[in-house]
Protein backbone atom coordinates (compact mmCIF):
# COMPACT_ATOMS: atom_id res chain seq x y z
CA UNK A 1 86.39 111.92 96.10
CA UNK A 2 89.30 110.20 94.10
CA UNK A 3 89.86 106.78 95.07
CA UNK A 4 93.54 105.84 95.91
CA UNK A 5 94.64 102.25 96.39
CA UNK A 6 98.22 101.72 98.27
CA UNK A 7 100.00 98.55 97.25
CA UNK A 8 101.82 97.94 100.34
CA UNK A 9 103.26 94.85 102.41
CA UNK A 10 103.60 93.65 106.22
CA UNK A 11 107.15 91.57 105.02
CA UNK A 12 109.27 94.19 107.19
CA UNK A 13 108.53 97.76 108.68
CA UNK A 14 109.26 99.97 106.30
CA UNK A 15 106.37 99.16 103.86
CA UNK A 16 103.70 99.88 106.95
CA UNK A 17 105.80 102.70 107.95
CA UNK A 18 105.21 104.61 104.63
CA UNK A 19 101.88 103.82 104.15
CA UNK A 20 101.01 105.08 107.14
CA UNK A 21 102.58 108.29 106.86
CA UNK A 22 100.60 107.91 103.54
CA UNK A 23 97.55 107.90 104.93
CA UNK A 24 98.29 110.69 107.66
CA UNK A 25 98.88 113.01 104.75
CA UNK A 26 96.14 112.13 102.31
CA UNK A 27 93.02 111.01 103.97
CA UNK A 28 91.47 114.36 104.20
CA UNK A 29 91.56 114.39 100.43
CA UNK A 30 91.30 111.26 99.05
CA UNK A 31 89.58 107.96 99.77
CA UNK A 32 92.55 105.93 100.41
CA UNK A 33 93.02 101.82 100.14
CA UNK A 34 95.90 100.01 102.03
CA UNK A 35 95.95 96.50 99.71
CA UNK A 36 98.59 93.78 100.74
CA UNK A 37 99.31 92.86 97.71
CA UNK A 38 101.23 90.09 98.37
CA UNK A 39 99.19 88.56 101.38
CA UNK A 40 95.58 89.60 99.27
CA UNK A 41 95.73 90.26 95.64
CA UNK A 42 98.47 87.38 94.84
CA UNK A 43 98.08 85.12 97.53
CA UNK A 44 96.93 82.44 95.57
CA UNK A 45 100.70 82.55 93.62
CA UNK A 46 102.71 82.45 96.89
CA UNK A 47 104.99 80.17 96.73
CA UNK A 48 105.34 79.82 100.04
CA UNK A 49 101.28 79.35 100.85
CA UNK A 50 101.02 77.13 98.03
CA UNK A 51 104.05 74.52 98.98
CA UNK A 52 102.64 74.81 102.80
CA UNK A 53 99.07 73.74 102.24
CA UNK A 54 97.86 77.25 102.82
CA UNK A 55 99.30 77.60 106.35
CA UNK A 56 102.63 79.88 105.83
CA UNK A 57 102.79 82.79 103.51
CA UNK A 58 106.38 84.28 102.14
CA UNK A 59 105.61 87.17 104.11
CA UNK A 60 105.91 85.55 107.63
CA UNK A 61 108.55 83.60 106.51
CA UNK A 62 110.10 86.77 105.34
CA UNK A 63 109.78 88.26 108.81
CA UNK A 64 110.94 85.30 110.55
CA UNK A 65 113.96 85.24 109.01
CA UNK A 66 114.44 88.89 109.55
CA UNK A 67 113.93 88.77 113.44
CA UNK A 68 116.20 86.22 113.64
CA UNK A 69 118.75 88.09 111.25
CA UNK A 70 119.43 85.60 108.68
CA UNK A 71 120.28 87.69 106.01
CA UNK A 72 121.87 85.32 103.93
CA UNK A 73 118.72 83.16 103.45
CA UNK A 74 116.45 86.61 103.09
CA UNK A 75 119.10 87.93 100.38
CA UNK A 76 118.15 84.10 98.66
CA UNK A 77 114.62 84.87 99.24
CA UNK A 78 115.13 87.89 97.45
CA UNK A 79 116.57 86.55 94.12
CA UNK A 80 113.97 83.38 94.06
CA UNK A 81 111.29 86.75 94.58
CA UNK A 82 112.67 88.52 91.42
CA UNK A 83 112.99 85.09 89.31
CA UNK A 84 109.72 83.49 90.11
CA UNK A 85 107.62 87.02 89.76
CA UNK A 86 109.29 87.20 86.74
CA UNK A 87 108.33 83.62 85.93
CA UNK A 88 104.52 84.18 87.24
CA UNK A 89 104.62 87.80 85.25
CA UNK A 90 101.38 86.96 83.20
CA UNK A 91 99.33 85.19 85.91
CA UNK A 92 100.39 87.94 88.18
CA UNK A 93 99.33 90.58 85.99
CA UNK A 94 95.63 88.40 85.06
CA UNK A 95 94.90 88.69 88.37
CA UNK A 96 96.07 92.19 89.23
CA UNK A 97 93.94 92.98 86.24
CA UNK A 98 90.91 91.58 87.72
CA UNK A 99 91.31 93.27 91.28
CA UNK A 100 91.48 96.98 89.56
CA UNK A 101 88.82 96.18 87.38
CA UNK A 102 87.11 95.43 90.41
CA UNK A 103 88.27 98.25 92.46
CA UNK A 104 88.26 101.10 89.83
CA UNK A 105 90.96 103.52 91.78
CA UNK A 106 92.20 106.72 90.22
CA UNK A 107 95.59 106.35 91.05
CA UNK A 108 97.78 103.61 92.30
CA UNK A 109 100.83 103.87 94.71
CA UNK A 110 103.37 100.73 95.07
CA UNK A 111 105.54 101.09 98.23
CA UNK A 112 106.36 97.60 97.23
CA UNK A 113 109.81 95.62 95.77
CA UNK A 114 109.69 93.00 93.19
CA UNK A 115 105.71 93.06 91.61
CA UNK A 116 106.46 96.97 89.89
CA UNK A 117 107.27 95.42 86.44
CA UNK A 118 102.91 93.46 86.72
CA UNK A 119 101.59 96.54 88.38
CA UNK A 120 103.37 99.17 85.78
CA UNK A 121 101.88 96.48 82.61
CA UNK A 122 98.21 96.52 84.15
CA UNK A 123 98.32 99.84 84.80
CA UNK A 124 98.72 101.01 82.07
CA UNK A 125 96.55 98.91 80.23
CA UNK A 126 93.71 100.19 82.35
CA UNK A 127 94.94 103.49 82.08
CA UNK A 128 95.72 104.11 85.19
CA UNK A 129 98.19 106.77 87.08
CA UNK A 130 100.82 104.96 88.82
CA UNK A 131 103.45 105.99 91.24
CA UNK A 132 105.88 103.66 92.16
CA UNK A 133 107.26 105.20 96.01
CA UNK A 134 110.64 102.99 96.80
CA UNK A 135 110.96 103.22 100.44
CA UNK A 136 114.90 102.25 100.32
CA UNK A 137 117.58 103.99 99.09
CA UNK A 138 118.64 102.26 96.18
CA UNK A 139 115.40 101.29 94.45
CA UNK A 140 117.00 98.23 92.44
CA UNK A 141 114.76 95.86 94.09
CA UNK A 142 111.87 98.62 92.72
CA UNK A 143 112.74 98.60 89.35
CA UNK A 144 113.95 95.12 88.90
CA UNK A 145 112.51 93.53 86.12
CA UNK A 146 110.94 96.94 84.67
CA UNK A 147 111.71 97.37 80.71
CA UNK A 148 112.28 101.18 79.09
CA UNK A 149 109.08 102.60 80.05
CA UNK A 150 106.89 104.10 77.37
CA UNK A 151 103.72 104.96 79.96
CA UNK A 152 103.43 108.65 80.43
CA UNK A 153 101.04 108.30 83.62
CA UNK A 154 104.29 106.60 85.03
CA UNK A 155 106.73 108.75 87.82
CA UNK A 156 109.39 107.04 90.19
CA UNK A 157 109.93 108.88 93.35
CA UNK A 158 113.16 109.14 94.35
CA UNK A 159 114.43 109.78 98.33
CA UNK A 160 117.38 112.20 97.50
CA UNK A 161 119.28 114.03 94.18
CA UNK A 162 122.02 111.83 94.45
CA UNK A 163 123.51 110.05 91.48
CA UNK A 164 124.25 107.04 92.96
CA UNK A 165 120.23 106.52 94.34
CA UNK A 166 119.33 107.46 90.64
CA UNK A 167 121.79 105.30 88.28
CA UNK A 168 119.27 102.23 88.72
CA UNK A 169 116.58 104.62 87.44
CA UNK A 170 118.64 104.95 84.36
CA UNK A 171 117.71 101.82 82.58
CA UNK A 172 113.75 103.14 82.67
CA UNK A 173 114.47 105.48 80.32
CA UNK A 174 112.47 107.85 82.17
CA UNK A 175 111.43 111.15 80.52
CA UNK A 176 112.70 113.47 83.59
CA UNK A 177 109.50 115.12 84.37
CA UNK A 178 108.34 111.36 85.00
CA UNK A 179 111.66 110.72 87.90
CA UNK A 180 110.88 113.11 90.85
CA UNK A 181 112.58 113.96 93.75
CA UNK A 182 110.48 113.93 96.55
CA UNK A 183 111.66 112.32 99.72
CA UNK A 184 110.67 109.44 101.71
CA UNK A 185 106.90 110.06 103.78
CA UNK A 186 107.49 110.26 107.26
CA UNK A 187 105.01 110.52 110.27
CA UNK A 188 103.90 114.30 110.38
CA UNK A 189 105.69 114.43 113.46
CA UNK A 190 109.07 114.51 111.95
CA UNK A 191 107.77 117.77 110.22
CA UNK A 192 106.64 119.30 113.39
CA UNK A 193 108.80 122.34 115.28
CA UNK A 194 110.97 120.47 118.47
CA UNK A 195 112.08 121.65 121.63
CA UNK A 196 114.70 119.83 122.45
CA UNK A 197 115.14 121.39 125.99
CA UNK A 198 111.48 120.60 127.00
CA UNK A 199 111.50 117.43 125.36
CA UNK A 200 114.87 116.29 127.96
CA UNK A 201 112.88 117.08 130.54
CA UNK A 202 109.91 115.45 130.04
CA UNK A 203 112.21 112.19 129.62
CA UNK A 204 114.51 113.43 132.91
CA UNK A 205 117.45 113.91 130.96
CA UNK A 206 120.24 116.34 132.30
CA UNK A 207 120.37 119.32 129.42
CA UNK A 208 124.08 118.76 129.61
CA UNK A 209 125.13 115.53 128.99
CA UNK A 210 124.79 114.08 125.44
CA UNK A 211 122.22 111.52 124.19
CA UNK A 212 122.75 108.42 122.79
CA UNK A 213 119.71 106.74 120.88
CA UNK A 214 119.24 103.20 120.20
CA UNK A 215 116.22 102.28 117.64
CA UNK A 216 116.47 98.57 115.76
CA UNK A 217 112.92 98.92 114.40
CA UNK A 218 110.32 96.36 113.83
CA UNK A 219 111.72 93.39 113.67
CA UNK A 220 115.75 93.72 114.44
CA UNK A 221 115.19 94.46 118.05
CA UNK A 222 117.59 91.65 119.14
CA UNK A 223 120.78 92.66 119.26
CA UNK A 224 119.89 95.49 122.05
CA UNK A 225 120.82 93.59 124.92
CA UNK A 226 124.61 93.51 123.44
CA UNK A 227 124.35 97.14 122.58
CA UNK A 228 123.87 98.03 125.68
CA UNK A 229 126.10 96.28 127.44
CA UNK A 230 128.86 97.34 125.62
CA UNK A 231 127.85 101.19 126.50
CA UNK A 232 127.58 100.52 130.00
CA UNK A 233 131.61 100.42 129.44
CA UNK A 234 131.68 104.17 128.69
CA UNK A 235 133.25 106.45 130.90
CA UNK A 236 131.73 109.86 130.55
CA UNK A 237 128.31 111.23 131.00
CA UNK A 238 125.70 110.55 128.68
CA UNK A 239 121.84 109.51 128.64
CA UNK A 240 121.01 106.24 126.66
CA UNK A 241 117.59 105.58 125.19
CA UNK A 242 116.99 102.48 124.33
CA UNK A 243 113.79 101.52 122.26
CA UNK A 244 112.68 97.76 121.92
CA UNK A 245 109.70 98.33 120.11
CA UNK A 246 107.50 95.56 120.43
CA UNK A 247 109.97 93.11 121.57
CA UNK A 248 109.02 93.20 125.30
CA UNK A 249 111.02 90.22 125.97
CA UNK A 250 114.42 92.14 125.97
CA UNK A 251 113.21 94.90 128.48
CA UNK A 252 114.00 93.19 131.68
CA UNK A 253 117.30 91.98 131.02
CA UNK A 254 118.27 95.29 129.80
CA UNK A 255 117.01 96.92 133.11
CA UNK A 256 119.31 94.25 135.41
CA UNK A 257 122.72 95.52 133.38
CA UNK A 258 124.83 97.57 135.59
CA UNK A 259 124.95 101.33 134.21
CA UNK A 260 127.76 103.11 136.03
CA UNK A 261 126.39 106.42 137.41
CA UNK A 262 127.50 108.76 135.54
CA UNK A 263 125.27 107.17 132.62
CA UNK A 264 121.35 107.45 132.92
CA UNK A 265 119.09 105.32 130.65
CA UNK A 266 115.59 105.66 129.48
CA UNK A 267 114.06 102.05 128.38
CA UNK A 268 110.84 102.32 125.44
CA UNK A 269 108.71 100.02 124.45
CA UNK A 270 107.04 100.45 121.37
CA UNK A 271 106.62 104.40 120.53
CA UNK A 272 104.78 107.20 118.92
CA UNK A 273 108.13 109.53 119.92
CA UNK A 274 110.44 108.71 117.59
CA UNK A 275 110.89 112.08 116.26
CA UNK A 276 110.98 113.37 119.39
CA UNK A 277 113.68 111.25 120.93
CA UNK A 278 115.88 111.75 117.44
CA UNK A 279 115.76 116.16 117.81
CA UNK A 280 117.66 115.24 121.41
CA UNK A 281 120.04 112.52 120.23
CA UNK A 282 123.80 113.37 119.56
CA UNK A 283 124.18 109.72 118.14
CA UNK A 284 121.49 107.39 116.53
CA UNK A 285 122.38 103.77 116.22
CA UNK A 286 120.16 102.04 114.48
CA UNK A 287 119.76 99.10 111.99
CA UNK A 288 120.57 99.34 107.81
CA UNK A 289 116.88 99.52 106.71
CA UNK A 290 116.27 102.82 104.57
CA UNK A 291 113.08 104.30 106.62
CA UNK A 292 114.98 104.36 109.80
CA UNK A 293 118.05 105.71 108.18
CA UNK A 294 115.83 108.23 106.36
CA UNK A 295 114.50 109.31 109.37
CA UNK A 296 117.68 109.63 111.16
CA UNK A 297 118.98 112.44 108.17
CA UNK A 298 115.70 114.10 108.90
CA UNK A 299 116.26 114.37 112.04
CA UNK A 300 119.74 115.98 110.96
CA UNK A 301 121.66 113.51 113.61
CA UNK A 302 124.53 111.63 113.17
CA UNK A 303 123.97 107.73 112.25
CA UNK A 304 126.17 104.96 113.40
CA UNK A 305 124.71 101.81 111.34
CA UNK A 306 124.78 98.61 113.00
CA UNK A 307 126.52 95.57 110.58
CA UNK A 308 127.80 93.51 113.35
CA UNK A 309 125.65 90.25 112.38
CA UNK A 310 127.41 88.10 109.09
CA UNK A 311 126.12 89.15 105.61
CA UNK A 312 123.99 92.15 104.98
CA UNK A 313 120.63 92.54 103.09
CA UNK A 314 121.73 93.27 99.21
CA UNK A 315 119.75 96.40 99.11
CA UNK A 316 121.02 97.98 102.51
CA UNK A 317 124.40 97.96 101.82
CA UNK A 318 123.85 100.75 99.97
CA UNK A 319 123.04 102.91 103.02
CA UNK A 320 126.58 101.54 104.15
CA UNK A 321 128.33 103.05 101.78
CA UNK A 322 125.98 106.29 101.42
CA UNK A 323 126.44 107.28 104.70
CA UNK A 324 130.23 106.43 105.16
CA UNK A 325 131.08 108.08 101.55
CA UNK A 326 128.82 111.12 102.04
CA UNK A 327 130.53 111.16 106.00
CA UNK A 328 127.10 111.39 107.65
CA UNK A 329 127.76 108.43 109.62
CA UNK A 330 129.54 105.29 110.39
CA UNK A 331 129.23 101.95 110.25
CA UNK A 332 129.77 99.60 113.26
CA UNK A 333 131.14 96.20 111.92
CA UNK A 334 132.10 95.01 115.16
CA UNK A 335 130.69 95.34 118.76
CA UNK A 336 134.21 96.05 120.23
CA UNK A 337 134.10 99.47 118.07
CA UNK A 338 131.11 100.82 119.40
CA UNK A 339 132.81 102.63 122.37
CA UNK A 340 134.79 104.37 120.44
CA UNK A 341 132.25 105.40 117.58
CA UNK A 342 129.89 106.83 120.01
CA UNK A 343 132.88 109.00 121.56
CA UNK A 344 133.88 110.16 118.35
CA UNK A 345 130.55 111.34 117.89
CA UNK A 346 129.51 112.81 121.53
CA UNK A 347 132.94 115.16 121.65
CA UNK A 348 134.01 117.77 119.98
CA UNK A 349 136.02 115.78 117.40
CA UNK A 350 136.78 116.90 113.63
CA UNK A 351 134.71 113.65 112.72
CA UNK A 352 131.76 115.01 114.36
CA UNK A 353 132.37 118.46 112.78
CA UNK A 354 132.37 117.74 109.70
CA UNK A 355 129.72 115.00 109.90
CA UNK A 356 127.31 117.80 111.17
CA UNK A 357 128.31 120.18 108.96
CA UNK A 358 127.63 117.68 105.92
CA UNK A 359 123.96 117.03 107.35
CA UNK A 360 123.13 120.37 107.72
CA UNK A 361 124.22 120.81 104.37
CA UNK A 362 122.22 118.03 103.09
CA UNK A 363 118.98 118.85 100.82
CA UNK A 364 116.54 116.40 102.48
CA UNK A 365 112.69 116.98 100.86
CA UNK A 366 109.88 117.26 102.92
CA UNK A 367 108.14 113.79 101.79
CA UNK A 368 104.64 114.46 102.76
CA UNK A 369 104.21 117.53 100.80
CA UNK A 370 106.05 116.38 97.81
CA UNK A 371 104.18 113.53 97.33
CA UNK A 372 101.02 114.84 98.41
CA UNK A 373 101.76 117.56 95.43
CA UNK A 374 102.63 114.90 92.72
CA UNK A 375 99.54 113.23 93.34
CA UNK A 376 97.68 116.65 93.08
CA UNK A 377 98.83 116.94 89.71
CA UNK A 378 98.12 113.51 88.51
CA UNK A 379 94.35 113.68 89.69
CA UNK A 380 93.39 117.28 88.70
């Protein structure tokens, strides 16, 4: 069985989010490594571990910093990342070297910013496949770094054909058979048939009254509680879900605000239904990060982006302007406008129109099988 090793990282969702679909997909086929590259392989270059005495790694500081929304000092963390990988590029790629060696995969897969240009340069000295999967929209953060590449055992996935996700791309110098389109991997229950109507009932939800869906993800759970009570202000009939993940904290003061009756509201913890909940939602609000905005043009459901917080992660305000510009969403900049968002997007409106008509219209692959039949190619 060909051995697979997944470069992947626990600094944000996304990373584990892909990998995991990953593995849902492949391990009938393949023997399949999850590697945290950063927290494993290079640990002994973290900054971040090495300035702390070994007792904080950039990856928790990373996710501190992201649960408390400080995007600012993660969009800093960011550009130290690219310089000082770029600094550490032949010590990085000495001890990649000696982990492959070890390991002897067939392929490699990087779901993984920042390290691409080491992993591409030992790679292909080994001769070894690699497939470098961005899991964000714009891949800058992918490719940063990365030189014309002359590896043929190279490809880049791409999410969508879009020119504006492919200009970085441009500077690779790909040969196109080596830049695929393949879509994001999702959990194999986005790819599953839905029943919508049996789906409301099993949550209780009246088949008439639109549904309003509220995801943050991993670690951007926070500003629920202030979500929420600004739709307790609106005055028709709808169904709000609210997901908090695994920020249990938030649950109970989002039970004690006072819904009026004519809304009903379903409060999740951390859940396997995502897909689910997105086939019945009219609106999704959710958070900037790619995977959940991915998952929301899956789903074929109109997005309304939360940017309420000061500053924006360099990378996601890409989706911003993707979804605005491509009108399959909107953005909320300020609390106050969430009201009327929403309402523009539960009625019959023109905006809603054509924001449905544009998703429907939108040519979304089927990530699991793309992939799955890259990597079929590579290894046989």
């Amino acid at each position: 069985m060909k051995k697979i090793i997944i470069f992947s990282s626990f600094g944000g969702g996304g990373h584990i989010a892909v990998t995991n679909a990953l593995f849902a997909c492949l391990k009938d086929q393949y023997e399949l490594s999850q590697t945290w590259l950063f927290g494993n392989v290079l640990k002994s270059v973290d900054f971040f571990y090495i300035i702390s005495g070994k007792q904080i790694t950039g990856e928790q500081v990373w996710n501190f910093f992201t649960r408390h929304q400080l995007f600012r000092l993660l969009n800093i963390f960011y550009r130290f990342g690219r310089w000082y990988t770029h600094w550490r590029h032949k010590t990085i790629c000495k001890l990649l070297k000696d982990y492959l060696e070890k390991e002897k995969p067939d392929l490699i897969i990087s779901v993984i910013p920042i390290a691409n240009h080491a992993i591409l340069t030992v790679a292909q000295e080994l001769n070894i496949p690699f497939i470098l999967l961005p899991t964000d929209l714009d891949i800058s953060s992918f490719v940063n770094n990365i030189p014309p590449v002359t590896y043929t055992q190279f490809y880049l996935t791409l999410s969508l054909d879009n020119k504006h996700i492919m200009q970085p791309a441009q500077y690779l110098r790909l040969p196109v058979k080596q830049l695929q389109i393949t879509g994001i991997p999702l959990k194999p229950s986005f790819y599953e048939p839905k029943n919508s109507e049996l789906i409301k009932k099993q949550y209780g939800i009246d088949l008439e009254i639109p549904v309003i869906v509220i995801i943050m993800g991993a670690q951007g759970s926070r500003g629920l509680y202030s979500f929420a009570q600004e739709l307790s202000k609106l005055k028709q009939p709808a169904h709000l879900i609210i997901c908090t993940g695994k920020y249990n904290g938030i649950t109970k003061k989002i039970e004690e605000i006072a819904f009026p009756k004519h809304m009903s509201k379903t409060v999740l913890g951390f859940t396997h239904r995502v897909a689910d909940l997105l086939a019945i939602a009219d609106v999704f609000i959710t958070k900037s990060g790619s995977i959940s905005v991915y998952e929301g043009l899956y789903s074929r459901v109109p997005i309304l982006i939360d940017n309420t917080k000061p500053g924006s992660l360099l990378w996601e305000q890409f989706n911003h302007h993707f979804i605005q510009d491509n009108n399959l969403g909107l953005v909320i900049n300020n609390k106050k406008d969430i009201i009327k968002y929403v309402k523009l997007l539960i009625q019959n409106t023109p905006q809603r129109t054509k924001i449905l008509t544009q998703l429907r219209h939108l040519n979304i692959p089927n990530g699991d099988e793309q992939v799955a039949h890259l990597i079929k190619e590579l290894l046989s």
